[in-house]
PDB file of N, CA and C in Angstrom:
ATOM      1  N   UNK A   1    -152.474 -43.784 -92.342  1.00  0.00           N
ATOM      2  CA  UNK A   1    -152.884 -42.928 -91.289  1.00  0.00           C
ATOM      3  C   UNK A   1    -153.268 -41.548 -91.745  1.00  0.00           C
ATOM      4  N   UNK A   2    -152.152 -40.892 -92.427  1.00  0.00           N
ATOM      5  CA  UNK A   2    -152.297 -39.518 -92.499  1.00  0.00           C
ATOM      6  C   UNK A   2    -153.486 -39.279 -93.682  1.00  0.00           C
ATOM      7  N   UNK A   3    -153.219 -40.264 -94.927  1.00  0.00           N
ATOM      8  CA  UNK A   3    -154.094 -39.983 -96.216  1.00  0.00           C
ATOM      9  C   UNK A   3    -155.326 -40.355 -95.676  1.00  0.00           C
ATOM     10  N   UNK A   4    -155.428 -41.650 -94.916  1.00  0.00           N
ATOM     11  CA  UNK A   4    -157.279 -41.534 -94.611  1.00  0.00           C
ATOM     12  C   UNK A   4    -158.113 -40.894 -93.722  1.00  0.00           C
ATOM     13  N   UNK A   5    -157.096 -40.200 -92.500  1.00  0.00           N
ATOM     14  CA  UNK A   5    -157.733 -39.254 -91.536  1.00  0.00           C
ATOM     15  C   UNK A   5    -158.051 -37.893 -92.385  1.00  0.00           C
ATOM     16  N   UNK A   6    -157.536 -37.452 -93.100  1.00  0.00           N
ATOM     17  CA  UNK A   6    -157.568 -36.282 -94.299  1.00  0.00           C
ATOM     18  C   UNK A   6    -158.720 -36.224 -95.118  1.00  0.00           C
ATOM     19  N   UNK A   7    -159.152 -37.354 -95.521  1.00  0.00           N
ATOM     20  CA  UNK A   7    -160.363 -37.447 -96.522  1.00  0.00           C
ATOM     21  C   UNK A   7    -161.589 -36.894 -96.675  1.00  0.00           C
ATOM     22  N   UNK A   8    -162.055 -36.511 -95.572  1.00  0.00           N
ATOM     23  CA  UNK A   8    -163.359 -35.640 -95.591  1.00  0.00           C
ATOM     24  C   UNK A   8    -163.014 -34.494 -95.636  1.00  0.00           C
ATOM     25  N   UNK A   9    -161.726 -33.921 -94.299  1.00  0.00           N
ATOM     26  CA  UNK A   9    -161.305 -32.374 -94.063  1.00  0.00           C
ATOM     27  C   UNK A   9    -161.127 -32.163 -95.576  1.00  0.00           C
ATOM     28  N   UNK A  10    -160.587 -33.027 -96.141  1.00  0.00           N
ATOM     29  CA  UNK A  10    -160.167 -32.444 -97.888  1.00  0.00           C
ATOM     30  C   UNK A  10    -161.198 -31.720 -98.476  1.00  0.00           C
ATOM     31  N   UNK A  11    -161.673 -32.874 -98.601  1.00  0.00           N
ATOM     32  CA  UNK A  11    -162.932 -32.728 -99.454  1.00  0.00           C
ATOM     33  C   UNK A  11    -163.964 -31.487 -98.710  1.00  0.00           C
ATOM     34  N   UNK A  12    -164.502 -31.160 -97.846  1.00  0.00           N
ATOM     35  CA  UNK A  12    -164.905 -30.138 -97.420  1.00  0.00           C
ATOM     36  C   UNK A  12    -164.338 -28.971 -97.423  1.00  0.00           C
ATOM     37  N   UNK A  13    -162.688 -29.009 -97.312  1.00  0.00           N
ATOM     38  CA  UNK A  13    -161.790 -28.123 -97.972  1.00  0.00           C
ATOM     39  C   UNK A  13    -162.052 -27.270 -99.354  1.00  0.00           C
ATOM     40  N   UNK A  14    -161.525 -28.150-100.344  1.00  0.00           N
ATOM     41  CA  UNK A  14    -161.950 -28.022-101.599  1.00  0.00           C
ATOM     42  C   UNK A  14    -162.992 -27.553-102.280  1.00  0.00           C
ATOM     43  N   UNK A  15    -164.069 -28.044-101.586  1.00  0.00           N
ATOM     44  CA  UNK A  15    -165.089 -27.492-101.815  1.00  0.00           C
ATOM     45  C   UNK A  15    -165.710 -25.995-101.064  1.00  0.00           C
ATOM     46  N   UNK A  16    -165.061 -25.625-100.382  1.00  0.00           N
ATOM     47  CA  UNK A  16    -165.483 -24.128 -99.855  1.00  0.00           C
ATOM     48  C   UNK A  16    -165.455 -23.195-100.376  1.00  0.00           C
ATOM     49  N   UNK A  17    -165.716 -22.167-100.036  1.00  0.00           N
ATOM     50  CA  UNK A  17    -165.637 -20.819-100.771  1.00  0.00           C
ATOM     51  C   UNK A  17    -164.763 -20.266-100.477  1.00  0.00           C
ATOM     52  N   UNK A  18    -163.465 -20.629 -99.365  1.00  0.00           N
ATOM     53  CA  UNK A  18    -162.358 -20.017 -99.166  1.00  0.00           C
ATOM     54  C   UNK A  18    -161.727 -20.474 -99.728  1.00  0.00           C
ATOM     55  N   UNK A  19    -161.680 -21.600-100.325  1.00  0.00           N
ATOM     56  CA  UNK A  19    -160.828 -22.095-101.416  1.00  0.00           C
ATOM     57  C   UNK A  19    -160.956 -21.504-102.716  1.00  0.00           C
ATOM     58  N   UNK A  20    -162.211 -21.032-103.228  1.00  0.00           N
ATOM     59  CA  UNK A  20    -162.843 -20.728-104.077  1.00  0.00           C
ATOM     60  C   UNK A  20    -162.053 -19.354-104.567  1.00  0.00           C
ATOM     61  N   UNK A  21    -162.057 -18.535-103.402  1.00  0.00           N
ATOM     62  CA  UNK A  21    -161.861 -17.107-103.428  1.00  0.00           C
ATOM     63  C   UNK A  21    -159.974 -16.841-103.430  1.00  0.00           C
ATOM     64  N   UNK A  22    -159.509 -17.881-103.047  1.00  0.00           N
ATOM     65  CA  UNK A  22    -158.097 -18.167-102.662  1.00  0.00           C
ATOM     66  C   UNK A  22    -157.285 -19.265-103.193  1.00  0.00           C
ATOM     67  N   UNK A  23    -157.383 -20.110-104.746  1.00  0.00           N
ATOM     68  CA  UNK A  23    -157.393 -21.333-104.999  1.00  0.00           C
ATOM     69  C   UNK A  23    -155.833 -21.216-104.826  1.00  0.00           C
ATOM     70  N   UNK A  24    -155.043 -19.894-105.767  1.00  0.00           N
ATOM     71  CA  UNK A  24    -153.341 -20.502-105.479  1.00  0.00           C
ATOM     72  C   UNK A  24    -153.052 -20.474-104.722  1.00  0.00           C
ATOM     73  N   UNK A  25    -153.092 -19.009-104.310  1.00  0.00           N
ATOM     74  CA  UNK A  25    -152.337 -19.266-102.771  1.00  0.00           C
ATOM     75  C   UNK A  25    -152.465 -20.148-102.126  1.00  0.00           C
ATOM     76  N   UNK A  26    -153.619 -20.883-101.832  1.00  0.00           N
ATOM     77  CA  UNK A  26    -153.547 -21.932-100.949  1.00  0.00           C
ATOM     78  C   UNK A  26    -153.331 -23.128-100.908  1.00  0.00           C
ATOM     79  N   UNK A  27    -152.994 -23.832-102.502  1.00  0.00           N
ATOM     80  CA  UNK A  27    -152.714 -24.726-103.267  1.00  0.00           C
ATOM     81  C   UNK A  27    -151.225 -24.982-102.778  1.00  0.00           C
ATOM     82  N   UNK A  28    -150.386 -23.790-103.113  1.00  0.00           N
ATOM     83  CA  UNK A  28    -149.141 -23.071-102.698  1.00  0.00           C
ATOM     84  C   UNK A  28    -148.836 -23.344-101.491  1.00  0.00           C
ATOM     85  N   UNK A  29    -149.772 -23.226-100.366  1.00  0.00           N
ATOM     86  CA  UNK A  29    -149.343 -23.331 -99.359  1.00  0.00           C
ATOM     87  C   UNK A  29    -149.372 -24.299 -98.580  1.00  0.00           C
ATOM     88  N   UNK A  30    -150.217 -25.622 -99.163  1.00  0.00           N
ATOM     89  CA  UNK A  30    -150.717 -26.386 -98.653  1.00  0.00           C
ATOM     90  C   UNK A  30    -149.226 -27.522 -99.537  1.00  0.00           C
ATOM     91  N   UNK A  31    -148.659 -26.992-100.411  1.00  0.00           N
ATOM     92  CA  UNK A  31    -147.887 -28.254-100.944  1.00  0.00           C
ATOM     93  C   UNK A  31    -146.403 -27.446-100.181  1.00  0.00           C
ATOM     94  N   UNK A  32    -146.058 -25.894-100.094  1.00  0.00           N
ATOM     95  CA  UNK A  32    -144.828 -25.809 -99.345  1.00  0.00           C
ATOM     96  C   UNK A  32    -145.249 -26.216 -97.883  1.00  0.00           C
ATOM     97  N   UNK A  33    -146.010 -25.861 -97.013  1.00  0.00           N
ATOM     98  CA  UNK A  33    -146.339 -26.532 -95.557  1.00  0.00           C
ATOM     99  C   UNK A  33    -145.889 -28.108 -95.789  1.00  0.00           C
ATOM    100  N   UNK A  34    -146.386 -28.799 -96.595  1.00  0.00           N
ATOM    101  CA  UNK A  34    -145.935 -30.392 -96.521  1.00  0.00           C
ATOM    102  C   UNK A  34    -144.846 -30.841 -96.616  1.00  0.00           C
ATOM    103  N   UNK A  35    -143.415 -30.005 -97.306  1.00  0.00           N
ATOM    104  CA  UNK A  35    -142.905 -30.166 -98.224  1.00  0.00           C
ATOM    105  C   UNK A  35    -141.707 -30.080 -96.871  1.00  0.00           C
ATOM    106  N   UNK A  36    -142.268 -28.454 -96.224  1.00  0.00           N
ATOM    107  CA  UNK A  36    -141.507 -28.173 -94.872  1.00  0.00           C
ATOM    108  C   UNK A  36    -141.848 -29.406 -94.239  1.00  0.00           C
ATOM    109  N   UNK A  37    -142.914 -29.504 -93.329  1.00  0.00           N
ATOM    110  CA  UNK A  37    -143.491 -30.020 -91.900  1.00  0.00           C
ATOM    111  C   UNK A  37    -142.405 -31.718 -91.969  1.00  0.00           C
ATOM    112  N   UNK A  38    -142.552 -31.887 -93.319  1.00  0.00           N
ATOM    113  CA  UNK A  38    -142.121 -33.596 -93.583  1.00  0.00           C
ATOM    114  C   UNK A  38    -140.183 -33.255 -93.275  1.00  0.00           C
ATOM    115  N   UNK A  39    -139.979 -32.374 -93.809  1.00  0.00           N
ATOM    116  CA  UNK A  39    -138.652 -32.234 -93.924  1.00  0.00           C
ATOM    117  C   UNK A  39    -137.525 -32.044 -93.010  1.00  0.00           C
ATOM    118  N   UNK A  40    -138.259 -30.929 -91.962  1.00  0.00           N
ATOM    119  CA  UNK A  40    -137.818 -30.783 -91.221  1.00  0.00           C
ATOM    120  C   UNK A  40    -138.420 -31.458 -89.797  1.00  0.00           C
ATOM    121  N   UNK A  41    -139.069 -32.585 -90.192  1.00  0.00           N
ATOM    122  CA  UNK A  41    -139.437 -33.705 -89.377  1.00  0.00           C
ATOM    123  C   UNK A  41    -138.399 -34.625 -89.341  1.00  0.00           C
ATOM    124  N   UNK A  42    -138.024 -35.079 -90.349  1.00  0.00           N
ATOM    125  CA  UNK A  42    -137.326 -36.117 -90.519  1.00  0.00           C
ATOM    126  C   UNK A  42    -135.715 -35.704 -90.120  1.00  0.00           C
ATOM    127  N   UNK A  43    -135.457 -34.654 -90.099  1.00  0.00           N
ATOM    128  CA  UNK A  43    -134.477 -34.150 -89.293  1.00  0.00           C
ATOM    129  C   UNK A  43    -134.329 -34.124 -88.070  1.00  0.00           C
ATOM    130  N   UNK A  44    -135.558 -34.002 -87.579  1.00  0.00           N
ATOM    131  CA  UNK A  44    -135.369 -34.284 -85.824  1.00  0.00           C
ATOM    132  C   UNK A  44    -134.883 -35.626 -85.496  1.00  0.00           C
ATOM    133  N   UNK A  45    -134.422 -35.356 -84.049  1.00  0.00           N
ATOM    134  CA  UNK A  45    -133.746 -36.309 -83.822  1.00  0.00           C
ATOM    135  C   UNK A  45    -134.399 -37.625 -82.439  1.00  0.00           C
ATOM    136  N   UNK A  46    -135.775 -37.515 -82.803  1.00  0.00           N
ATOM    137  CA  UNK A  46    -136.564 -37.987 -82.061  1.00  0.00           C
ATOM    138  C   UNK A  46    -137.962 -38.766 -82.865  1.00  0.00           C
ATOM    139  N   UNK A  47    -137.689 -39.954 -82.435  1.00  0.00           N
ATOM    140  CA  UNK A  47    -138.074 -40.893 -83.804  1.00  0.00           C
ATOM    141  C   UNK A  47    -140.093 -40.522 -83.484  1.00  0.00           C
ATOM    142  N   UNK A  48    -140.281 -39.985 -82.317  1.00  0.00           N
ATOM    143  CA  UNK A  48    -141.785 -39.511 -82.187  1.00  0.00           C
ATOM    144  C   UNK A  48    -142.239 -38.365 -83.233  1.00  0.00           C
ATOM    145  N   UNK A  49    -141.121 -37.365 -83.495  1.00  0.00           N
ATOM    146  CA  UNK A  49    -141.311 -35.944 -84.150  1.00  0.00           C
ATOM    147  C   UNK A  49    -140.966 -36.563 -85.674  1.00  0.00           C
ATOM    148  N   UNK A  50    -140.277 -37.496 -85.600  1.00  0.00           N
ATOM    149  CA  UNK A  50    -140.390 -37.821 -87.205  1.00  0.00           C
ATOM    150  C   UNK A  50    -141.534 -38.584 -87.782  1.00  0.00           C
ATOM    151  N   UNK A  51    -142.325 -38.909 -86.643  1.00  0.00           N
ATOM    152  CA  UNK A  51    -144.051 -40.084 -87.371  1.00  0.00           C
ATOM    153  C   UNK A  51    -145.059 -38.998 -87.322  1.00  0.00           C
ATOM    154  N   UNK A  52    -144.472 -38.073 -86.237  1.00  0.00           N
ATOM    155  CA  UNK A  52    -145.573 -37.243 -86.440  1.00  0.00           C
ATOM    156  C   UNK A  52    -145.240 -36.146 -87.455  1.00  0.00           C
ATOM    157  N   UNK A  53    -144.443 -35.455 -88.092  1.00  0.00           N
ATOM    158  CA  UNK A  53    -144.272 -35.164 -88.925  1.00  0.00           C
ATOM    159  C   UNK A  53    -144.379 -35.720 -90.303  1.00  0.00           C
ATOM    160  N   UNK A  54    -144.406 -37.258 -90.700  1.00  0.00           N
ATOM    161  CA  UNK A  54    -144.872 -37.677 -92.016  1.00  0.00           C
ATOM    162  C   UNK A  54    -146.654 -37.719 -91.553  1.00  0.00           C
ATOM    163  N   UNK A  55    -146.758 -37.880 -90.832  1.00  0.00           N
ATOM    164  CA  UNK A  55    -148.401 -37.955 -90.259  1.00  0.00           C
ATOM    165  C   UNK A  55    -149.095 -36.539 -90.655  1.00  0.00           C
ATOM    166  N   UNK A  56    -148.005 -35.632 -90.361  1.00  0.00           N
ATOM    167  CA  UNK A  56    -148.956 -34.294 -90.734  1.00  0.00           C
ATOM    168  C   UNK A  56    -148.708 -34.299 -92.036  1.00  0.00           C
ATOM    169  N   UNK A  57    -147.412 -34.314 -92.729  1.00  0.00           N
ATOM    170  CA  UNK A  57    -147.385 -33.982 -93.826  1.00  0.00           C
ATOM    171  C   UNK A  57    -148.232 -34.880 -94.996  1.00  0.00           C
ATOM    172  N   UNK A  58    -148.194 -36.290 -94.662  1.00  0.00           N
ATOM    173  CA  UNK A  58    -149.576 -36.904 -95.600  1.00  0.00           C
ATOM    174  C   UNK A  58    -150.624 -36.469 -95.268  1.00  0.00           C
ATOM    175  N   UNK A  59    -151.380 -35.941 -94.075  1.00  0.00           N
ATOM    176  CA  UNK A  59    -152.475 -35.299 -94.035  1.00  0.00           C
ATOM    177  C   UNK A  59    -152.458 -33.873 -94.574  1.00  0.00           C
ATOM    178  N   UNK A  60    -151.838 -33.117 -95.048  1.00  0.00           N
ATOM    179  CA  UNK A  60    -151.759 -31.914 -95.903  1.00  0.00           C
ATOM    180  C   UNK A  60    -151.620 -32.841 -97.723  1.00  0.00           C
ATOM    181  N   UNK A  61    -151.204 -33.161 -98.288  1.00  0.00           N
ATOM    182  CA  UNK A  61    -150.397 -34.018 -99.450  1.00  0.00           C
ATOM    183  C   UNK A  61    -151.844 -34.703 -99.514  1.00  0.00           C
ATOM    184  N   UNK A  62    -153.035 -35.032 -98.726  1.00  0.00           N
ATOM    185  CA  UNK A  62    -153.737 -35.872 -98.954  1.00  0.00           C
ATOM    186  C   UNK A  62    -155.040 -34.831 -99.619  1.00  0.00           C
ATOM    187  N   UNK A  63    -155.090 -33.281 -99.492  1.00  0.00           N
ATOM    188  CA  UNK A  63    -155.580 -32.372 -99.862  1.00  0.00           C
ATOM    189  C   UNK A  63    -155.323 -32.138-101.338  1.00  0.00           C
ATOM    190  N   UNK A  64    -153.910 -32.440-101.742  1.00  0.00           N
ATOM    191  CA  UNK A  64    -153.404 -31.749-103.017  1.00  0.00           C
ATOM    192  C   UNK A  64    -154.070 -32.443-104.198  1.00  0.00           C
ATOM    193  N   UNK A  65    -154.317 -33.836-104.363  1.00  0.00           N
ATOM    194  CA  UNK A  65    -154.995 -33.631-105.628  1.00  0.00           C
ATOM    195  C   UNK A  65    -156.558 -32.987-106.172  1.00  0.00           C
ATOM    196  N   UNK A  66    -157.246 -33.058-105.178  1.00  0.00           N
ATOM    197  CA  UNK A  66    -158.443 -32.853-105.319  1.00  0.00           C
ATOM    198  C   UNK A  66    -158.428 -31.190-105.428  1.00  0.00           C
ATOM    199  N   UNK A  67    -157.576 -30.649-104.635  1.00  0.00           N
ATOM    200  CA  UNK A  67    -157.731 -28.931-104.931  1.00  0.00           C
ATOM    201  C   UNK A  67    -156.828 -28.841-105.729  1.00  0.00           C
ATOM    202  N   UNK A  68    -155.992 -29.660-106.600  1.00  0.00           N
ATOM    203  CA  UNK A  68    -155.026 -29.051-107.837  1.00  0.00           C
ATOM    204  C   UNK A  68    -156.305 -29.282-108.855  1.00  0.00           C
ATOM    205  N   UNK A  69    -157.235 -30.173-109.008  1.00  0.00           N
ATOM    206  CA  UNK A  69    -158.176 -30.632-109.962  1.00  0.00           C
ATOM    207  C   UNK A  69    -159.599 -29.199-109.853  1.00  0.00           C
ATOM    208  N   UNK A  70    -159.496 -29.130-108.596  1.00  0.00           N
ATOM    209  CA  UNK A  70    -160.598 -27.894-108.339  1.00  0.00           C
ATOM    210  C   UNK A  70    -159.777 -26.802-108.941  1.00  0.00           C
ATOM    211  N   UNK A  71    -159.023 -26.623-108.621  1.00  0.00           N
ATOM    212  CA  UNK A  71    -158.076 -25.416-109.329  1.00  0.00           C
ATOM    213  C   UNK A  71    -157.838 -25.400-111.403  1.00  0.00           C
ATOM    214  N   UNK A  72    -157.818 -26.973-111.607  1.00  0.00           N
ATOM    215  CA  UNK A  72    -157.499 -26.466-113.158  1.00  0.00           C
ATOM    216  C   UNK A  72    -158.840 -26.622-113.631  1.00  0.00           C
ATOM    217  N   UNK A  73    -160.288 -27.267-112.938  1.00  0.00           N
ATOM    218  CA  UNK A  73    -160.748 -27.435-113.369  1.00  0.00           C
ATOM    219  C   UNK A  73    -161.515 -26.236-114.467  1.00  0.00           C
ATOM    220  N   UNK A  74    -162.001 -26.556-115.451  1.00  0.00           N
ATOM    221  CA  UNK A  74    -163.212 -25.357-116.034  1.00  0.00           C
ATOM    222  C   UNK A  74    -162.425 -24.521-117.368  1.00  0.00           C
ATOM    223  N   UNK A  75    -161.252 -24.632-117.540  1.00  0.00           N
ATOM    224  CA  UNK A  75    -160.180 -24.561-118.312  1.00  0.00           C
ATOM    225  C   UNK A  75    -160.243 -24.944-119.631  1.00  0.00           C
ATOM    226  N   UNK A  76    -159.335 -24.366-120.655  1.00  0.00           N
ATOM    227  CA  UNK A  76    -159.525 -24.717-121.992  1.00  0.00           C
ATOM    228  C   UNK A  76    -158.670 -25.902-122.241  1.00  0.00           C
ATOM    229  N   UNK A  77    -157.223 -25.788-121.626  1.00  0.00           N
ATOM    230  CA  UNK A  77    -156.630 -27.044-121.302  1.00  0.00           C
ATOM    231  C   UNK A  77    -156.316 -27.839-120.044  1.00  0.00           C
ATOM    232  N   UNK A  78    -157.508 -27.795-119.642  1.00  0.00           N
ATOM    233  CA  UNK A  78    -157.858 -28.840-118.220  1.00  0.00           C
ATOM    234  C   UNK A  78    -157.623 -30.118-118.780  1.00  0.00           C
ATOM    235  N   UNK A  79    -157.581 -30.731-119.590  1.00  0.00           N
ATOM    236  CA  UNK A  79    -157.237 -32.242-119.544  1.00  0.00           C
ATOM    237  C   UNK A  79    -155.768 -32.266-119.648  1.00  0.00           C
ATOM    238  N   UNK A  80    -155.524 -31.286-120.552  1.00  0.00           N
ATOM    239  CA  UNK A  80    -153.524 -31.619-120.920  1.00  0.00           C
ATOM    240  C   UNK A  80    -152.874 -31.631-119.660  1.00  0.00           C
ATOM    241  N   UNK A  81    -153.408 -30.106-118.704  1.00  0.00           N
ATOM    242  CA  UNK A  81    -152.894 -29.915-117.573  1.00  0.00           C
ATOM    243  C   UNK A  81    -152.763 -31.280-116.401  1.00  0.00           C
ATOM    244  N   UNK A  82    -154.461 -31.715-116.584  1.00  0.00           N
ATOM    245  CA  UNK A  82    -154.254 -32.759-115.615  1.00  0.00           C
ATOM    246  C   UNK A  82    -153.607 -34.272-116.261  1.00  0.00           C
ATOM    247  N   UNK A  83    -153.282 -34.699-117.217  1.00  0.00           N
ATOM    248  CA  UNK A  83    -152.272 -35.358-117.528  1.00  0.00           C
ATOM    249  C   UNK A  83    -151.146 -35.407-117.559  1.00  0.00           C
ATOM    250  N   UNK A  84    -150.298 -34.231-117.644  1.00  0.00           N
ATOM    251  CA  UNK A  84    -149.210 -33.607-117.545  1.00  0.00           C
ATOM    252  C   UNK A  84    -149.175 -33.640-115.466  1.00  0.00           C
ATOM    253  N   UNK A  85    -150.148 -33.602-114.990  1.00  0.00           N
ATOM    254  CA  UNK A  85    -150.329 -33.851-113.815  1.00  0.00           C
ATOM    255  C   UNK A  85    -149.507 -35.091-113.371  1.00  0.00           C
ATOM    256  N   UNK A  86    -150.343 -35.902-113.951  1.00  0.00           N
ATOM    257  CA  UNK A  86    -150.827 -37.434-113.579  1.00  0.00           C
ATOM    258  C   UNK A  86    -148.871 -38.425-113.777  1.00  0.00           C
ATOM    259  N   UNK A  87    -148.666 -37.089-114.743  1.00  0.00           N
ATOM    260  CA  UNK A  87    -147.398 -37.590-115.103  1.00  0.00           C
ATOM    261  C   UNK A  87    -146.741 -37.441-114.294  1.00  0.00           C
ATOM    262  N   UNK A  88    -146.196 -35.905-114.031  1.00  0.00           N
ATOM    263  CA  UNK A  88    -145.431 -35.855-112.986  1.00  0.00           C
ATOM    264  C   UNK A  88    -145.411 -36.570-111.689  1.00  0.00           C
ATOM    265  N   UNK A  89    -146.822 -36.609-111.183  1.00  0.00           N
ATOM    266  CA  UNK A  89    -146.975 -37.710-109.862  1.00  0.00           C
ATOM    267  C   UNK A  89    -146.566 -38.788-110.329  1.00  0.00           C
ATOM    268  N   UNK A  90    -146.266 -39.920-111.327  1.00  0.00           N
ATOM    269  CA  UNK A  90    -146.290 -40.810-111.357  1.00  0.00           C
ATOM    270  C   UNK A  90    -144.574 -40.810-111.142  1.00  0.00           C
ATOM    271  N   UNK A  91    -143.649 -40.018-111.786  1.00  0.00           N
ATOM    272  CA  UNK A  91    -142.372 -40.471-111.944  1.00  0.00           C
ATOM    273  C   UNK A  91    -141.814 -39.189-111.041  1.00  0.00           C
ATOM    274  N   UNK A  92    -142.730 -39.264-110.011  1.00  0.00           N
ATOM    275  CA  UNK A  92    -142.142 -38.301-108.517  1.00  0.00           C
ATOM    276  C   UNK A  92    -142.284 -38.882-108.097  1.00  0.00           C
ATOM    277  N   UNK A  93    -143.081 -40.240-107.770  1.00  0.00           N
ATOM    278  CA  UNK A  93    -143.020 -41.283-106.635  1.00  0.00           C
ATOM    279  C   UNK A  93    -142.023 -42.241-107.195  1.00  0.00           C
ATOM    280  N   UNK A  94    -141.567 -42.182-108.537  1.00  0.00           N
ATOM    281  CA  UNK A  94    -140.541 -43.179-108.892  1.00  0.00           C
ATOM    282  C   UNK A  94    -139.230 -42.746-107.831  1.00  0.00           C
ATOM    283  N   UNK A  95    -138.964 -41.520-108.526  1.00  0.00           N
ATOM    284  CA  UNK A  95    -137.821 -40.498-107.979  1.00  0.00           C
ATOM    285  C   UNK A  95    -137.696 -40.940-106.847  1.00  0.00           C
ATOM    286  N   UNK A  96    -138.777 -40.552-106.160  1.00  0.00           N
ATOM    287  CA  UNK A  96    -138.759 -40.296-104.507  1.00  0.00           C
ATOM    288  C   UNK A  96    -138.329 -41.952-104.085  1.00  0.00           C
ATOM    289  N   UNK A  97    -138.848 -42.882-104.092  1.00  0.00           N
ATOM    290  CA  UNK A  97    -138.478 -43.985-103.603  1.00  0.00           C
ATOM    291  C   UNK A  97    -136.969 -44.560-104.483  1.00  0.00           C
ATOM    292  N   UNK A  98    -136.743 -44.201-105.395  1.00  0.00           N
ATOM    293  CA  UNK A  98    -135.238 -44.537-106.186  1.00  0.00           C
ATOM    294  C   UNK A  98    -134.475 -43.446-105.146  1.00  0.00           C
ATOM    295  N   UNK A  99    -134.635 -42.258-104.805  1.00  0.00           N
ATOM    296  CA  UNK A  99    -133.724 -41.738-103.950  1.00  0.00           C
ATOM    297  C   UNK A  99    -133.984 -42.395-102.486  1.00  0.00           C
ATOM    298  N   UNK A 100    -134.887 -42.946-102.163  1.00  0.00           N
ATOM    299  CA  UNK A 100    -134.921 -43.303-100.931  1.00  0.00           C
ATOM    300  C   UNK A 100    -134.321 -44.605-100.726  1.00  0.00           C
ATOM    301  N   UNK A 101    -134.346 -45.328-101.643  1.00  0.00           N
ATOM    302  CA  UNK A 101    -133.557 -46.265-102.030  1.00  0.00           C
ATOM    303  C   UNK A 101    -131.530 -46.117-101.832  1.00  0.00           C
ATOM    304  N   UNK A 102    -131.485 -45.601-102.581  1.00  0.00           N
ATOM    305  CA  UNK A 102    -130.173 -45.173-102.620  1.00  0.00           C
ATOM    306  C   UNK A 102    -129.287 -44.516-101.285  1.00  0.00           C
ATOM    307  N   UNK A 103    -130.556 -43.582-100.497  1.00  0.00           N
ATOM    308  CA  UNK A 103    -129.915 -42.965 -99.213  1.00  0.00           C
ATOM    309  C   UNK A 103    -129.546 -43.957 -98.656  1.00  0.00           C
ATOM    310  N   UNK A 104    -130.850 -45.352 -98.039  1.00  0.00           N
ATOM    311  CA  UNK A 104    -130.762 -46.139 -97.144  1.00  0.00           C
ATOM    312  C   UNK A 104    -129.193 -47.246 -97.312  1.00  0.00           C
ATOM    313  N   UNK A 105    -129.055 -47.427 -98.708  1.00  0.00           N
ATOM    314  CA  UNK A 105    -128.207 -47.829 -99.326  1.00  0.00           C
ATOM    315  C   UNK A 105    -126.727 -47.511 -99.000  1.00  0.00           C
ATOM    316  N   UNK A 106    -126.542 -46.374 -99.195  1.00  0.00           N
ATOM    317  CA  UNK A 106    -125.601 -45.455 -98.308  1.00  0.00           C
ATOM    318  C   UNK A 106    -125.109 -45.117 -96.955  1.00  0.00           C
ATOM    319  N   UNK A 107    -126.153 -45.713 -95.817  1.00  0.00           N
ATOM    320  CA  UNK A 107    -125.905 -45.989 -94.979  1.00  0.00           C
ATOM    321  C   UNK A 107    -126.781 -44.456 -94.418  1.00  0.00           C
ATOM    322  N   UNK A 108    -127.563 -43.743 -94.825  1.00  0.00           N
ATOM    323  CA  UNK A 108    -128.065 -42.071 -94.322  1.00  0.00           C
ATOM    324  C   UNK A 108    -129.235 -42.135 -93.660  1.00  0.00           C
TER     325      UNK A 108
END
C-alpha cells in the first residue's frame, strides 16, 4: 500500500530543486517523521491508527532510498557509501523482523 502509492510523489520529490537546495535536512526529516509517525502509531490503541500509521510511515520510508542515492550521489566515495548503504538495509530488515519475531514470541 504505502511503498506503491509513494512512487511517483518520490520520485518527483527527489528530483526537485527543494530537495536540491535542502538534501540533509530533509533526508533527516523524512527518516525521523517515519521513524516517529510508525512508532507512535503502533502505540495507539486503536487497531485503525495503527494501519494508518504503518501506511504513512511506508509512504515516507518509500522516499528514502532514492533521496539517500540523490544525496551521495556525485561523490568521491559514492559507491563505498552506497554499499555500506545496501548493507546496513540489508541486516536492518534482518534485525527488525528477528526483533519482531521475538516480541510476538513473548506474548507483546
Amino acid at each position: 500500500g504505502g511503498f506503491a502509492a509513494a512512487k511517483l510523489p518520490a520520485a518527483h520529490f527527489a528530483s526537485s530543486r527543494l530537495f536540491f537546495r535542502h538534501r540533509r535536512t530533509l533526508l533527516l526529516s523524512l527518516i525521523t517523521s517515519s521513524m516517529l509517525i510508525e512508532g507512535a502509531g503502533l502505540a495507539a490503541p486503536h487497531p485503525a491508527a495503527k494501519v494508518g500509521a504503518v501506511f504513512a510511515s511506508a509512504f515516507l520510508s518509500s522516499f528514502l532510498w532514492g533521496c539517500m542515492l540523490t544525496y551521495l550521489e556525485g561523490r568521491v566515495t559514492t559507491e563505498r557509501h552506497v554499499a555500506l548503504a545496501t548493507l546496513c538495509l540489508i541486516y536492518a530488515g534482518n534485525a527488525s523482523r528477528g526483533a519482531g519475531s521475538a516480541f510476538l514470541s513473548a506474548g507483546v
